[in-house]
C-alpha atoms as a PDB file:
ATOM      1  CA  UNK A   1      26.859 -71.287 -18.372  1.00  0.00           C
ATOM      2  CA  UNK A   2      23.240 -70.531 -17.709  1.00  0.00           C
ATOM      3  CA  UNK A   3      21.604 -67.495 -18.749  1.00  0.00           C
ATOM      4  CA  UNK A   4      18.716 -66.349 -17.222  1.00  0.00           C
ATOM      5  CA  UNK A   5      16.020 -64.773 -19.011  1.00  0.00           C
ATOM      6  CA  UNK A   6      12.806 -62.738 -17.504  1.00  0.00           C
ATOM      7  CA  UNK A   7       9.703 -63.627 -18.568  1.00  0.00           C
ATOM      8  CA  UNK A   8       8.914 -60.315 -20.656  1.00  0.00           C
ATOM      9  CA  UNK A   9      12.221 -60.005 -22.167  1.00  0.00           C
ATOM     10  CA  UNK A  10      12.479 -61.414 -25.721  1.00  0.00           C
ATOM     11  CA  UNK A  11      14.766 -61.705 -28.495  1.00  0.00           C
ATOM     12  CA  UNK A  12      13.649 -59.063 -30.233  1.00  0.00           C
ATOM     13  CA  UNK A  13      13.465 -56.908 -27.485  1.00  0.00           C
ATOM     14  CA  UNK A  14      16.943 -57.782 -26.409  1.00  0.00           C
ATOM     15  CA  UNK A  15      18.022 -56.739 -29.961  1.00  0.00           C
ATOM     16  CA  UNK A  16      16.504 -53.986 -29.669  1.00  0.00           C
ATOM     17  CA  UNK A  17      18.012 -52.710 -26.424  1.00  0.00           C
ATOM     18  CA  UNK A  18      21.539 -53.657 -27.464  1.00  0.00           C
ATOM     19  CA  UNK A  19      20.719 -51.354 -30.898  1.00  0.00           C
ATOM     20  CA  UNK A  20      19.889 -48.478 -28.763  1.00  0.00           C
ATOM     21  CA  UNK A  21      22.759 -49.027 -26.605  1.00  0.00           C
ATOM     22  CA  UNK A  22      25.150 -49.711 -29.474  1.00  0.00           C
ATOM     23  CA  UNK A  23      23.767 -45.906 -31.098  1.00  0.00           C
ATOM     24  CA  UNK A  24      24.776 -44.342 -27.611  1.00  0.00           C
ATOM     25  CA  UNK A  25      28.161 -45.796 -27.294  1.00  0.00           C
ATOM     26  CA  UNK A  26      28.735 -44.772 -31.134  1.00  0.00           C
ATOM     27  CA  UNK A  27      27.137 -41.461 -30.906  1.00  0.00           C
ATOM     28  CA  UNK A  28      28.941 -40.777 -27.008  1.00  0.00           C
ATOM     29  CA  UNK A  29      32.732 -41.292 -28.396  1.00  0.00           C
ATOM     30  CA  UNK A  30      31.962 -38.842 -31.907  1.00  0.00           C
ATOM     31  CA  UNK A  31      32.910 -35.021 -30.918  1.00  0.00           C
ATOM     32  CA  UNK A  32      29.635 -33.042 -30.406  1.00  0.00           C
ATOM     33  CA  UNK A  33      29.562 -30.375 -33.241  1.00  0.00           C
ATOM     34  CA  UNK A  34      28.207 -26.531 -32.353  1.00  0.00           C
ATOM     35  CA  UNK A  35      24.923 -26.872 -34.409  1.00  0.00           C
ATOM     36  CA  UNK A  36      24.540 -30.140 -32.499  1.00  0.00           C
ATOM     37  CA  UNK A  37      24.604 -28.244 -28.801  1.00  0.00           C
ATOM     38  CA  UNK A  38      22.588 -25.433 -29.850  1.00  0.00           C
ATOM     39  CA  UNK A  39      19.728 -28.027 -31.075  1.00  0.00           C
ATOM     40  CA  UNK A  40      20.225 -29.668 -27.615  1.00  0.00           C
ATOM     41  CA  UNK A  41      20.064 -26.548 -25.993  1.00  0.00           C
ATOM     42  CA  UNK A  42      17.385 -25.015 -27.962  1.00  0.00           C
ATOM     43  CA  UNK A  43      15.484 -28.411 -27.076  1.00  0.00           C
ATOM     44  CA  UNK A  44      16.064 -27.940 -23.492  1.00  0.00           C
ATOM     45  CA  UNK A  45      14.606 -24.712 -23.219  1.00  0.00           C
ATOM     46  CA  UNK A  46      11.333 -25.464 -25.237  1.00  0.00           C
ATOM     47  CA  UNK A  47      11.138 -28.187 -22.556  1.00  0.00           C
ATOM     48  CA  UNK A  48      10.779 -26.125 -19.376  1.00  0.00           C
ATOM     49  CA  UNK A  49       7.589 -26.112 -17.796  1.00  0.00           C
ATOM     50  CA  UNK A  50       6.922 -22.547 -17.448  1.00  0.00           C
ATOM     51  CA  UNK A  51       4.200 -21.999 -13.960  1.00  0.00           C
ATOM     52  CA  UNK A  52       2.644 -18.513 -13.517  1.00  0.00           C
ATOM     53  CA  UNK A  53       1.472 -17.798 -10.331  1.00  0.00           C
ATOM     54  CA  UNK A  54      -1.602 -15.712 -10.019  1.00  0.00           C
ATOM     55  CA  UNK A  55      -2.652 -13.789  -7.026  1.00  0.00           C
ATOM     56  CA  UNK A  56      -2.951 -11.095  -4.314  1.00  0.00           C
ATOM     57  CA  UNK A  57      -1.033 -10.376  -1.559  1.00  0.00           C
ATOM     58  CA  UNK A  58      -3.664  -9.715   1.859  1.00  0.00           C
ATOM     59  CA  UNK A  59      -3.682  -6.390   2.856  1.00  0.00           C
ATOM     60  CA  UNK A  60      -1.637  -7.042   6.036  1.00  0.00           C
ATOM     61  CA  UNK A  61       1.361  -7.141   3.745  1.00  0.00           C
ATOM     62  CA  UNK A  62       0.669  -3.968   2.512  1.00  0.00           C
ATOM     63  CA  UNK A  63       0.080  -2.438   6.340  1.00  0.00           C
ATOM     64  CA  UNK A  64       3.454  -4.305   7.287  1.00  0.00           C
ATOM     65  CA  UNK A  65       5.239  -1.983   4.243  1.00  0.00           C
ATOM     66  CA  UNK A  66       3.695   1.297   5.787  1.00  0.00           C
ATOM     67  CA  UNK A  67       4.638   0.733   8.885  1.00  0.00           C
ATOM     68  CA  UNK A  68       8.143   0.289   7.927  1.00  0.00           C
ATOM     69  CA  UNK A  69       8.384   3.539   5.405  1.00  0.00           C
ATOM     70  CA  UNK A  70       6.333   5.338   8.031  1.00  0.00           C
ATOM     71  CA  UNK A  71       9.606   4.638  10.242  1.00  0.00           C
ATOM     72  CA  UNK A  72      12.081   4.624   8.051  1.00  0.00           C
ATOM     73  CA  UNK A  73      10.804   8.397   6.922  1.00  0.00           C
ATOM     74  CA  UNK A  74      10.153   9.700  10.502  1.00  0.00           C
ATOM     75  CA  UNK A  75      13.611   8.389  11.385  1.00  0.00           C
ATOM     76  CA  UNK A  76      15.456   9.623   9.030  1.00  0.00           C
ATOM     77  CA  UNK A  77      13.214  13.317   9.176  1.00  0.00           C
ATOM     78  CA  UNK A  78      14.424  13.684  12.877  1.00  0.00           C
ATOM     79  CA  UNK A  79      17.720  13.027  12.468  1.00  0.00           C
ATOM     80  CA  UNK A  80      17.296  16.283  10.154  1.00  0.00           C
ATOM     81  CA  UNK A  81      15.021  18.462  12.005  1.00  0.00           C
ATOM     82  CA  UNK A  82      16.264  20.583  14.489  1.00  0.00           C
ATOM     83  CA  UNK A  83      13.365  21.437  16.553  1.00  0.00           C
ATOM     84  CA  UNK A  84      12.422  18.824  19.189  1.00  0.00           C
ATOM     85  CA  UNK A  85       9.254  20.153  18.820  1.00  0.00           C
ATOM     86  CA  UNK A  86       8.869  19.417  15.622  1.00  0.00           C
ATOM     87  CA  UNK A  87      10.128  15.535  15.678  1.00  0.00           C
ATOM     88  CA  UNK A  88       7.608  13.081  15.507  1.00  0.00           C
ATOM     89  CA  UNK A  89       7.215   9.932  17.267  1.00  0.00           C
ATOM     90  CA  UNK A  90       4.586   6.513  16.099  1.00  0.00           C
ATOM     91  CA  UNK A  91       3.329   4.631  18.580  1.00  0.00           C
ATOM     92  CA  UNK A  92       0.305   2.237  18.663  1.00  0.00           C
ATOM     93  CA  UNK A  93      -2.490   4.477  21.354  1.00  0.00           C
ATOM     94  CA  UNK A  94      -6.001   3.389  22.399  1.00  0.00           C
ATOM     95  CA  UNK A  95      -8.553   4.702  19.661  1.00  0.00           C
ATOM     96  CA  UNK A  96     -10.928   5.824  22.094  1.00  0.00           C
ATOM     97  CA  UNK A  97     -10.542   6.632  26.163  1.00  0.00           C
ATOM     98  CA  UNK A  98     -12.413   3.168  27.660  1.00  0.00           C
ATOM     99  CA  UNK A  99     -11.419   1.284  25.004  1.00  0.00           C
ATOM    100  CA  UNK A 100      -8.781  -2.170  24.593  1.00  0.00           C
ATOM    101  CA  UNK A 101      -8.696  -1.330  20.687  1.00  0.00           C
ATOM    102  CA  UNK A 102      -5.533   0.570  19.442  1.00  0.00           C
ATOM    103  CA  UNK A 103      -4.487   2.036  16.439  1.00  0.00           C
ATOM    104  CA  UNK A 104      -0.809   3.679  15.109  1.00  0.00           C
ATOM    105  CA  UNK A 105      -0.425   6.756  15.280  1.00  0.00           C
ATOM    106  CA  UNK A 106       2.033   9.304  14.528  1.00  0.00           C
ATOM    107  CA  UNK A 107       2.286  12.263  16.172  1.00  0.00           C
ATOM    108  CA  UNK A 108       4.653  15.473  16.794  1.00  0.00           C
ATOM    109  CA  UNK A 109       5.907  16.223  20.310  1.00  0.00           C
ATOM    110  CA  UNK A 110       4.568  19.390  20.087  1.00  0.00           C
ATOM    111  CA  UNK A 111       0.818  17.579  20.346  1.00  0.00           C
ATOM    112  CA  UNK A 112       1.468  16.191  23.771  1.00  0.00           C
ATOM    113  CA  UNK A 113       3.394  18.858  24.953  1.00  0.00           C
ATOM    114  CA  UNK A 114       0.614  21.605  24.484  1.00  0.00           C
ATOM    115  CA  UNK A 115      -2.055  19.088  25.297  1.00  0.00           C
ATOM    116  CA  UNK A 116      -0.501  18.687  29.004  1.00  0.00           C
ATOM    117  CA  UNK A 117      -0.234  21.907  29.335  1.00  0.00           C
ATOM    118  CA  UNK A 118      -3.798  22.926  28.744  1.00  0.00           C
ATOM    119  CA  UNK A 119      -4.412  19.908  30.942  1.00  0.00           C
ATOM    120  CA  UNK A 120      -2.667  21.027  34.001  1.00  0.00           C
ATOM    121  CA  UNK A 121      -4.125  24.541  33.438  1.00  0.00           C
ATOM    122  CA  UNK A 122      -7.338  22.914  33.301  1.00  0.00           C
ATOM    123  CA  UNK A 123      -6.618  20.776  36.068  1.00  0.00           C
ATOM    124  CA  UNK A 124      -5.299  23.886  37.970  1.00  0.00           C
ATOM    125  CA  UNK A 125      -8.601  26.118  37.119  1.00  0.00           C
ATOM    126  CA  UNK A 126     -10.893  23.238  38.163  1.00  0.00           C
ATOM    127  CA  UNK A 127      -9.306  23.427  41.614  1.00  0.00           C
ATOM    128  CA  UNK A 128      -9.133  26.939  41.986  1.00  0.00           C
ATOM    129  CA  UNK A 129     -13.069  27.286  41.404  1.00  0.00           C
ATOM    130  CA  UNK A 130     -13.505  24.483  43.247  1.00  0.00           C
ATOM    131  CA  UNK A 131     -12.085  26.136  46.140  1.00  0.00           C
ATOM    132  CA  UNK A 132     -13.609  29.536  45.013  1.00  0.00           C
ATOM    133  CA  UNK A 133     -17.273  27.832  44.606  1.00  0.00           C
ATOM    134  CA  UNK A 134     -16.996  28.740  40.950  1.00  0.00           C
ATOM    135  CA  UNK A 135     -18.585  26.325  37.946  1.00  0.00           C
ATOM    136  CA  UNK A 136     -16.727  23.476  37.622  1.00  0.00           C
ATOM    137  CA  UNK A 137     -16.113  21.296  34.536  1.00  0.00           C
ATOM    138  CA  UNK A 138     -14.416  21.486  30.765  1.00  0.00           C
ATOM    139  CA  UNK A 139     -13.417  24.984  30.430  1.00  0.00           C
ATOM    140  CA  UNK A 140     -14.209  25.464  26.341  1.00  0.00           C
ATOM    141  CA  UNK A 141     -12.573  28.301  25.928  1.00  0.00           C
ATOM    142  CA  UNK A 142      -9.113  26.711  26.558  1.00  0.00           C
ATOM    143  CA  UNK A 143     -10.120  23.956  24.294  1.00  0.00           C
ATOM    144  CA  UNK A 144     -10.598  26.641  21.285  1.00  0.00           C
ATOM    145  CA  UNK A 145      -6.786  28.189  22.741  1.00  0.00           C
ATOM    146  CA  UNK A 146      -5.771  24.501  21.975  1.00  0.00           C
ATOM    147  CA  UNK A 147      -6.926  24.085  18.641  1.00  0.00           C
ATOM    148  CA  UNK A 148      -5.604  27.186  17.568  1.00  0.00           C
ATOM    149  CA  UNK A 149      -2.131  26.286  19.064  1.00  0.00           C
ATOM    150  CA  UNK A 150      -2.384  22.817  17.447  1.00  0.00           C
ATOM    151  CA  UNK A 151      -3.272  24.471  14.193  1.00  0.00           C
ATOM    152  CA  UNK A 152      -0.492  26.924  14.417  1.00  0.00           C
ATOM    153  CA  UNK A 153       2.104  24.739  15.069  1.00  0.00           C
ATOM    154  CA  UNK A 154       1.206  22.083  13.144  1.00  0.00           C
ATOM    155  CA  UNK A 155       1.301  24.979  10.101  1.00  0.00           C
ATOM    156  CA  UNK A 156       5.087  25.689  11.087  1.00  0.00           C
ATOM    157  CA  UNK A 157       5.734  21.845  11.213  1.00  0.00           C
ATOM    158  CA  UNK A 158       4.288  21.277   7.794  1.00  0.00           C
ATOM    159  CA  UNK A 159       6.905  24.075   6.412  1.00  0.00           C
ATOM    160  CA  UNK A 160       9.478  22.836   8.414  1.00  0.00           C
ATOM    161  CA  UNK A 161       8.673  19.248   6.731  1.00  0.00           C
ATOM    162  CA  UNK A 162       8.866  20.650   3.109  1.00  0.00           C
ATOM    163  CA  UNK A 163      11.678  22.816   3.185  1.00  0.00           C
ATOM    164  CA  UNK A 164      13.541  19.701   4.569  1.00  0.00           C
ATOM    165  CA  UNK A 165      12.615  17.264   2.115  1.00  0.00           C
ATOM    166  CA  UNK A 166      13.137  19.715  -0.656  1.00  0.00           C
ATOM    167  CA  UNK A 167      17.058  20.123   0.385  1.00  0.00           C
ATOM    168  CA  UNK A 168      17.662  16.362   1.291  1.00  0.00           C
ATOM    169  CA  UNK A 169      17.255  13.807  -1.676  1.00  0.00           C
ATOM    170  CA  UNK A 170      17.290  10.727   0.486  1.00  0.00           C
ATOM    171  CA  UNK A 171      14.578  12.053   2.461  1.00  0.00           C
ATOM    172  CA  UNK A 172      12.815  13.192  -0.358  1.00  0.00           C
ATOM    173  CA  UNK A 173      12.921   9.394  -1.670  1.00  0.00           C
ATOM    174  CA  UNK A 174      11.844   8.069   1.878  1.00  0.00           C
ATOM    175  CA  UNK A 175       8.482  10.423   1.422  1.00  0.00           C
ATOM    176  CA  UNK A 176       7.838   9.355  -1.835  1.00  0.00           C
ATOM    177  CA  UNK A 177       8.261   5.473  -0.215  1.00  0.00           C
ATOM    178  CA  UNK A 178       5.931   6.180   2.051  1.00  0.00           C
ATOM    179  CA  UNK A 179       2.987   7.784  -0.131  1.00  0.00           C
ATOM    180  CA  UNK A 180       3.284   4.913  -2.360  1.00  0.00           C
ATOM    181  CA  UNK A 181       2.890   2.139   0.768  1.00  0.00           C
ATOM    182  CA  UNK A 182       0.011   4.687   1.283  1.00  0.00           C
ATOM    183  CA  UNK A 183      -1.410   4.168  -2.178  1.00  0.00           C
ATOM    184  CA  UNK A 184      -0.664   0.567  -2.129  1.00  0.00           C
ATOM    185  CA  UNK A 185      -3.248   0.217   1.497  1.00  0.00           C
ATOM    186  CA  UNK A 186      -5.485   2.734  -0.175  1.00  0.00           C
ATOM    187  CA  UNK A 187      -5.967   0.061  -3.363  1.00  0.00           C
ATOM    188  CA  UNK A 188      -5.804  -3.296  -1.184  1.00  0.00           C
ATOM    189  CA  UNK A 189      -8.632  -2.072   0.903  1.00  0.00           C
ATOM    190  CA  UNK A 190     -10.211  -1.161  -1.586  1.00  0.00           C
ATOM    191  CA  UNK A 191     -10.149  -5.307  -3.751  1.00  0.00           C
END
């Protein structure tokens, strides 16, 4: 029989690992007691490595969350409203008339709808003086008539909007969703 020995393994190390080996085998076939797993257990949780992460979330996160509480709201407010008028509508628009850029916005129908009115009157006027060799150009006195319309409207709207939210809990939750994604920008533009 040969036996076959490595060169770091000696006889006192191979006593030794036949000791430890002996302890399991001894200590594996008694019954574990309950102080004996609670000190395991007890050990076990003093040994997890505990990592904190640390850090900020970018602000498109934040713009992500208002977008979708700015539709979740809206959605949910003109299901409720009754006046088409009154139902608003987000879409991303060009920030300014030659430009590529755009920007969300939400807006009422009423807005268009009174807008392309005073348009085609406007449109309609330019022509006639045209025709009638009268001045031609932006007519400010129907942009003042469609201010005050806005403004009037958007006055009704705004009740409209309260006395719904005040009688609907749901929506009432939705708003307060949305002003706090509103905060929530208002603080990550501000880091």
């Amino acid at each position: 029989m040969k036996v076959f020995r490595s060169k770091g393994l000696t006889k006192s190390s191979m006593v030794l690992s036949l000791s430890i080996l002996a302890f399991y085998s001894l200590s594996a076939s008694a019954a574990p007691t309950e102080a004996s797993m609670q000190n395991a257990e007890q050990q076990y949780q003093s040994n997890i490595e505990a990592i904190d992460v640390i850090g900020d979330r970018p602000l498109s996160y934040y713009r992500r969350n208002l977008v979708k509480q700015e539709n979740a709201f809206f959605d949910l407010m003109n299901q409720l409203i009754d006046e088409d008028d009154f139902k608003v509508t987000c879409k991303k628009q060009r920030m300014q008339a030659f430009s590529r850029l755009k920007a969300r916005a939400c807006e009422a129908n009423f807005v268009s709808r009174i807008i392309g009115e005073a348009t085609q009157q406007n449109f309609d006027s330019m022509s006639l003086s045209s025709r009638m060799g009268g001045p031609d150009g932006v007519n400010l006195v129907a942009d003042v008539k469609i201010q005050l319309a806005l403004k009037k409207r958007q006055r009704e709207q705004l009740e409209a909007m309260v006395e719904t939210i005040n009688n609907n809990p749901e929506l009432l939750s939705a708003y307060q969703a949305l002003e706090l994604a509103k905060q929530k920008v208002m603080l990550a533009q501000q880091q």
